[in-house]
Every structure is written in C-alpha cells, then in structure tokens.
Protein backbone atom coordinates (compact mmCIF):
# COMPACT_ATOMS: atom_id res chain seq x y z
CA UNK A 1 -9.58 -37.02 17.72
CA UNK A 2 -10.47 -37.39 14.18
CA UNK A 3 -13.55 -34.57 14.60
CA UNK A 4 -11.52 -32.28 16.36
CA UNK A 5 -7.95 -32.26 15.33
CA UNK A 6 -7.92 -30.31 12.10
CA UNK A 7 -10.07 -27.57 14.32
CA UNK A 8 -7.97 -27.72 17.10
CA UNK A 9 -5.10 -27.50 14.95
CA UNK A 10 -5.95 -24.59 13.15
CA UNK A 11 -7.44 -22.46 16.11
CA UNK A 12 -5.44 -19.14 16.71
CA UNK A 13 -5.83 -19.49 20.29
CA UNK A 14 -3.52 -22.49 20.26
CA UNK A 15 0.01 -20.93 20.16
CA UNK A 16 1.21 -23.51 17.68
CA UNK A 17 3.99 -21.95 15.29
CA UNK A 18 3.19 -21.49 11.80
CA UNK A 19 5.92 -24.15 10.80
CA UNK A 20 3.68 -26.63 13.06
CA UNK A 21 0.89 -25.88 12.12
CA UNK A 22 1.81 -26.35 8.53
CA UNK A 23 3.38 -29.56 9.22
CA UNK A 24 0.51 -30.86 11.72
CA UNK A 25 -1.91 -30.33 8.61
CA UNK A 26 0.16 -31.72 6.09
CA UNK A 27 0.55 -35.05 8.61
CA UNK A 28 -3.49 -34.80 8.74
CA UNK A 29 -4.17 -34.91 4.72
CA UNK A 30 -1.94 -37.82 4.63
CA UNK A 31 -4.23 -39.56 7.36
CA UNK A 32 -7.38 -38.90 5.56
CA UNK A 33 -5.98 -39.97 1.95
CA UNK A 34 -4.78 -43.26 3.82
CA UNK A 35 -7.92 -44.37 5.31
CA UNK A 36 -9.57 -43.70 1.96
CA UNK A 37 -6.99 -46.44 0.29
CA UNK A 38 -7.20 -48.52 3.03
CA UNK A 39 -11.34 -48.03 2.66
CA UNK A 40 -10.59 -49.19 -1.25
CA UNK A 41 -8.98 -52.11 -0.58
CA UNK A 42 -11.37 -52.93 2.64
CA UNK A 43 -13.83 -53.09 -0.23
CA UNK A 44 -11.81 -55.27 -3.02
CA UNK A 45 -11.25 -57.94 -0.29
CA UNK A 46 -14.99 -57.78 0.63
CA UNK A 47 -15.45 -58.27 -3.15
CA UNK A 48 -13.51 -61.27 -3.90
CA UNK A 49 -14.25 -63.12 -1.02
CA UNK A 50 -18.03 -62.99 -2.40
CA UNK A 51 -17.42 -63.49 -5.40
CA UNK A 52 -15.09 -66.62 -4.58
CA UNK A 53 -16.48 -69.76 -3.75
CA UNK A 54 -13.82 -71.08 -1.19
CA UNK A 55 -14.10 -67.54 0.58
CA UNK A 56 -18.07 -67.70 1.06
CA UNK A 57 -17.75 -71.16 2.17
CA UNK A 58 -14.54 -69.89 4.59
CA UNK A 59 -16.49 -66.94 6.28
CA UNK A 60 -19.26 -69.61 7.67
CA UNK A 61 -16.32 -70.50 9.94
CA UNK A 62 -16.65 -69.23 13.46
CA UNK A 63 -14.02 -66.45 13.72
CA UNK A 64 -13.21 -65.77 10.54
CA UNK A 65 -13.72 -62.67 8.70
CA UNK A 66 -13.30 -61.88 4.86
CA UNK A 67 -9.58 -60.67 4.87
CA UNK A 68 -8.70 -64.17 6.54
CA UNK A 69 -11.01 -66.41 4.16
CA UNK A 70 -9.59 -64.22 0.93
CA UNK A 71 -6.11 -64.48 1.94
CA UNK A 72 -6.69 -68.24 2.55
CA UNK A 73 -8.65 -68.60 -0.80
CA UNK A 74 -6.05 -66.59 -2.80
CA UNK A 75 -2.71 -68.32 -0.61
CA UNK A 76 -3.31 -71.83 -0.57
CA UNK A 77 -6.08 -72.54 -3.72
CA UNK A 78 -8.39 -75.41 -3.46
CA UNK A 79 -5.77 -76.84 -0.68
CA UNK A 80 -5.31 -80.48 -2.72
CA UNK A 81 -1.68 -79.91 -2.47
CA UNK A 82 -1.93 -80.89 1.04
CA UNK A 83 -2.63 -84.83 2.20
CA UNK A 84 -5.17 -83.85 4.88
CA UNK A 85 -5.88 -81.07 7.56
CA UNK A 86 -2.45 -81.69 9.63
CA UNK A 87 0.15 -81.50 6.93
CA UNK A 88 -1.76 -78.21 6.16
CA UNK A 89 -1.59 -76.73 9.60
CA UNK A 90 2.14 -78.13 9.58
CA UNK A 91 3.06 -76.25 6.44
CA UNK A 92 1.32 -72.86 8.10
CA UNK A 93 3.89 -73.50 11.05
CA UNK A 94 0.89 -74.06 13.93
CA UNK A 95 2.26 -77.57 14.86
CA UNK A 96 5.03 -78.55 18.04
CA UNK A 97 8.57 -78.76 16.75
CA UNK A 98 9.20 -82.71 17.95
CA UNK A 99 12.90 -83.56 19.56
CA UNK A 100 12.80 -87.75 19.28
CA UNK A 101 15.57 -89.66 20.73
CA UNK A 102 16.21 -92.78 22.37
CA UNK A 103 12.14 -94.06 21.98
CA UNK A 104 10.98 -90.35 23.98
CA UNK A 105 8.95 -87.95 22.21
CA UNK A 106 9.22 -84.53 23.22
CA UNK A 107 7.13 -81.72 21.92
CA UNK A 108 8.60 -77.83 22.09
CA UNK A 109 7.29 -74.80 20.60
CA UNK A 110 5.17 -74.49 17.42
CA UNK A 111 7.53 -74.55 14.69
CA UNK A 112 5.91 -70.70 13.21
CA UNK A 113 7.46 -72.04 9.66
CA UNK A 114 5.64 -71.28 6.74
CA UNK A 115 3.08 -68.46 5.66
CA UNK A 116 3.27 -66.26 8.37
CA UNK A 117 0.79 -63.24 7.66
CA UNK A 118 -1.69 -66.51 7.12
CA UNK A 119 -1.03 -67.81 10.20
CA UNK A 120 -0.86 -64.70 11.99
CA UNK A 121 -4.57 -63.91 10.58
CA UNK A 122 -5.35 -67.39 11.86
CA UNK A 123 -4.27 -66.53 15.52
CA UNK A 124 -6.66 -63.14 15.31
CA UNK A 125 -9.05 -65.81 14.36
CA UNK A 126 -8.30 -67.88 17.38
CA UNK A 127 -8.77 -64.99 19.54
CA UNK A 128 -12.15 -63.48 18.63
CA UNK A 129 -12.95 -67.45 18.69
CA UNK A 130 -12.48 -67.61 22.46
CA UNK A 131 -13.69 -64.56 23.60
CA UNK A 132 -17.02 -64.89 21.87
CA UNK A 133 -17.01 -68.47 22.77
CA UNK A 134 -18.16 -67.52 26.56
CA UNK A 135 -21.16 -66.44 24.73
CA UNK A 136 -21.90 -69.75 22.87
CA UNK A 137 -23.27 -73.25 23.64
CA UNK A 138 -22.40 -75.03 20.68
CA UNK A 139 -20.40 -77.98 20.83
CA UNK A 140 -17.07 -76.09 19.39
CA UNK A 141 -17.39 -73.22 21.71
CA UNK A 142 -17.91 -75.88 24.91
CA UNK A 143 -14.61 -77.40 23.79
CA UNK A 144 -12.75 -74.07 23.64
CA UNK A 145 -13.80 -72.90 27.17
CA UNK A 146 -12.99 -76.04 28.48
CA UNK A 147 -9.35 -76.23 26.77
CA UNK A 148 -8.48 -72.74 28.09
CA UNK A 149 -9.43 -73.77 31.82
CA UNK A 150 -7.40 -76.90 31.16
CA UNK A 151 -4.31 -75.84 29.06
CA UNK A 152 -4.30 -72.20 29.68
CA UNK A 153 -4.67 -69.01 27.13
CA UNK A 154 -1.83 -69.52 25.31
CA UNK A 155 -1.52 -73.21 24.61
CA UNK A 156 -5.44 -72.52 24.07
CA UNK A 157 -4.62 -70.01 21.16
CA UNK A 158 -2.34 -72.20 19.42
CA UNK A 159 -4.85 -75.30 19.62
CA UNK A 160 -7.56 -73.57 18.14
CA UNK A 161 -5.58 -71.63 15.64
CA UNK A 162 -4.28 -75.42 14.71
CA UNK A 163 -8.05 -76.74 14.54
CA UNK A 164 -8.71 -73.57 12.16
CA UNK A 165 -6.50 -74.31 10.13
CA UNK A 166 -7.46 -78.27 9.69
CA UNK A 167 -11.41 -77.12 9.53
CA UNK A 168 -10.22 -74.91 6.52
CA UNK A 169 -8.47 -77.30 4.98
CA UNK A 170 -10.99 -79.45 4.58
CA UNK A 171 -13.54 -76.67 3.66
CA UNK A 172 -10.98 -75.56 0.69
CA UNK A 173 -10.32 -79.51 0.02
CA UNK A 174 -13.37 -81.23 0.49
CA UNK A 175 -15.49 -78.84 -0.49
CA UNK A 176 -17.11 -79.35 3.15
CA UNK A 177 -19.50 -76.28 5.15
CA UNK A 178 -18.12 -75.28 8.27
CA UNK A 179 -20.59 -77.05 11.24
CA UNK A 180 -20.18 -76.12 14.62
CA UNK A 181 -21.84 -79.08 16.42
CA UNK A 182 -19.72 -81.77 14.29
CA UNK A 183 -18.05 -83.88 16.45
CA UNK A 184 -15.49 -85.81 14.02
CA UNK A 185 -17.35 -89.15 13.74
CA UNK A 186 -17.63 -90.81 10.77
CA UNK A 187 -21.13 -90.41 8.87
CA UNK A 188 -24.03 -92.93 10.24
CA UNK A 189 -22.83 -92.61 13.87
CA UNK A 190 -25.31 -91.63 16.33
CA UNK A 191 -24.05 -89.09 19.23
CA UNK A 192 -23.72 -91.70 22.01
CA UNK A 193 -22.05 -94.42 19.85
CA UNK A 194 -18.25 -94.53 19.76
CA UNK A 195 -15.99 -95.18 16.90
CA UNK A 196 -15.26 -98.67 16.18
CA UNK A 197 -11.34 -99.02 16.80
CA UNK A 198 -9.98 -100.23 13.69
C-alpha cells in the first residue's frame, strides 16, 4: 500500500476526479509527515530509556519493550512510594475487586483503577509474554503455559500482567535485575528445600 498508493493515485488511467485526487494526496502527505513524528518520538523513548537507569534495568524483563519500561520509569519513579509489589499492582488497577461479608470472601473483576495507559502497556506485555512463552523453558515461561491450560487466556493475562507489575516494582524499588529462573525463595535456599513456615 505504502509503495503503490501515491502511483496508483496519480495514474491517469484511474478515473479518479480531480477533486479526489487532490484530496487522496493531500490525505497521503499527512500520512508520511505522521510516521516521521511518530519515527521522532519512537527515537526519544528509545533514548531515555537508555539513558535511564530504572528503564535499562526494566527492558531485561521478559516482555517488555522500551515504551513500557520508559513510561514505567517516568510514571511511577524509583516506586518507594509503594509498600511492596502488591500495593503497586493494586494502585495500577490489576488486582480482584473483593465483596467481604458475613466471614466469605469473594473475588470479582480486576478493579482497572489507577494508571490506565500503564496498565494497558502492561497487558501488551502480558501478551507477547505468553505467546513467546511456548518457545521458552525457563522456569517463568513453564509457569505461564501451565496457568493458561489451568485458568484459561484471560484470567492468564491478568495474572501475568499482575506478576509484571510486582517484578517491576521491585526492579524500580529494590534496585533488583529481572531473573527468569527465580523462584521467590528467600536467599540461601537450595531448589528442593521448602520455606520454613514462620
């Protein structure tokens, strides 16, 4: 389309009217000046994020790109404003709005409060997360094949959207590298010890 339409468009043999033709033209230039200021700002967001520490260490996350780990970077800071990984997520709206009565807890729908154009890069996230993670053996992408064949697509997108969103807290509050194999046991642990209950 984008090789042929200005020739196609201004081919005599075409029987447009001159008004059309005009107009068809006019509607082309605009294209071409907008992907030339979308191809400027492409390039200031590939800028910052490598020129921002929080954003380099955010693009090591599986899924994430540079528009989601400057937006993060530039949206929520260093994250300390934020207790730990699940307020965070709470705040970006990616947690199950709870209805409590009577001692019975019942979940409903995420809650989609908060920064939506973060979350929403956050789902895109999710998405290229679980389609490349039919590709991968690592320990995340073993968890997120076997949470869509147990929970579904959906629910799937939400829980790893959630678990993006705690991993980069703690990468923007802890100053932590993003590791796919990490399990979530506490330092010193071998792989086939458990957690002591505390």
């Amino acid at each position: 389309f984008r090789e042929r339409f200005a020739e196609s468009v201004e081919d005599g043999g075409n029987e447009l009217p001159g008004l059309t033709r005009v107009a068809l033209l006019r509607g082309w230039t605009r294209i071409v000046e907008l992907d030339a200021e979308i191809d400027w700002f492409d390039k200031q967001v590939a800028q910052h994020a490598k020129n921002d520490p929080n954003a380099r260490r955010v693009t090591e996350m599986f899924g994430v790109g540079l528009i989601t780990a400057s937006a993060a970077s530039a949206t929520v800071g260093d994250g300390r404003q934020f207790r730990n990984g699940r307020q965070f997520a709470s705040w970006l709206g990616l947690v199950p709005k709870q209805n409590s009565s009577g001692g019975k807890e019942r979940l409903g729908r995420i809650t989609k409060q908060g920064d939506a154009y973060l979350r929403t890069l956050l789902f895109q996230c999710a998405r290229v997360t679980l389609t490349a993670a039919r590709r991968r053996q690592d320990r995340l992408a073993r968890w997120v094949t076997q949470l869509v064949e147990r929970v579904g697509y959906g629910k799937a997108l939400i829980a790893i959207a959630n678990k993006h969103a705690r991993v980069l807290w703690a990468i923007l509050a802890k100053g932590q590298r993003f590791d796919p194999a990490h399990d979530g046991r506490p330092a010193g642990l071998q792989r086939n010890e458990a957690p002591i209950a505390s």
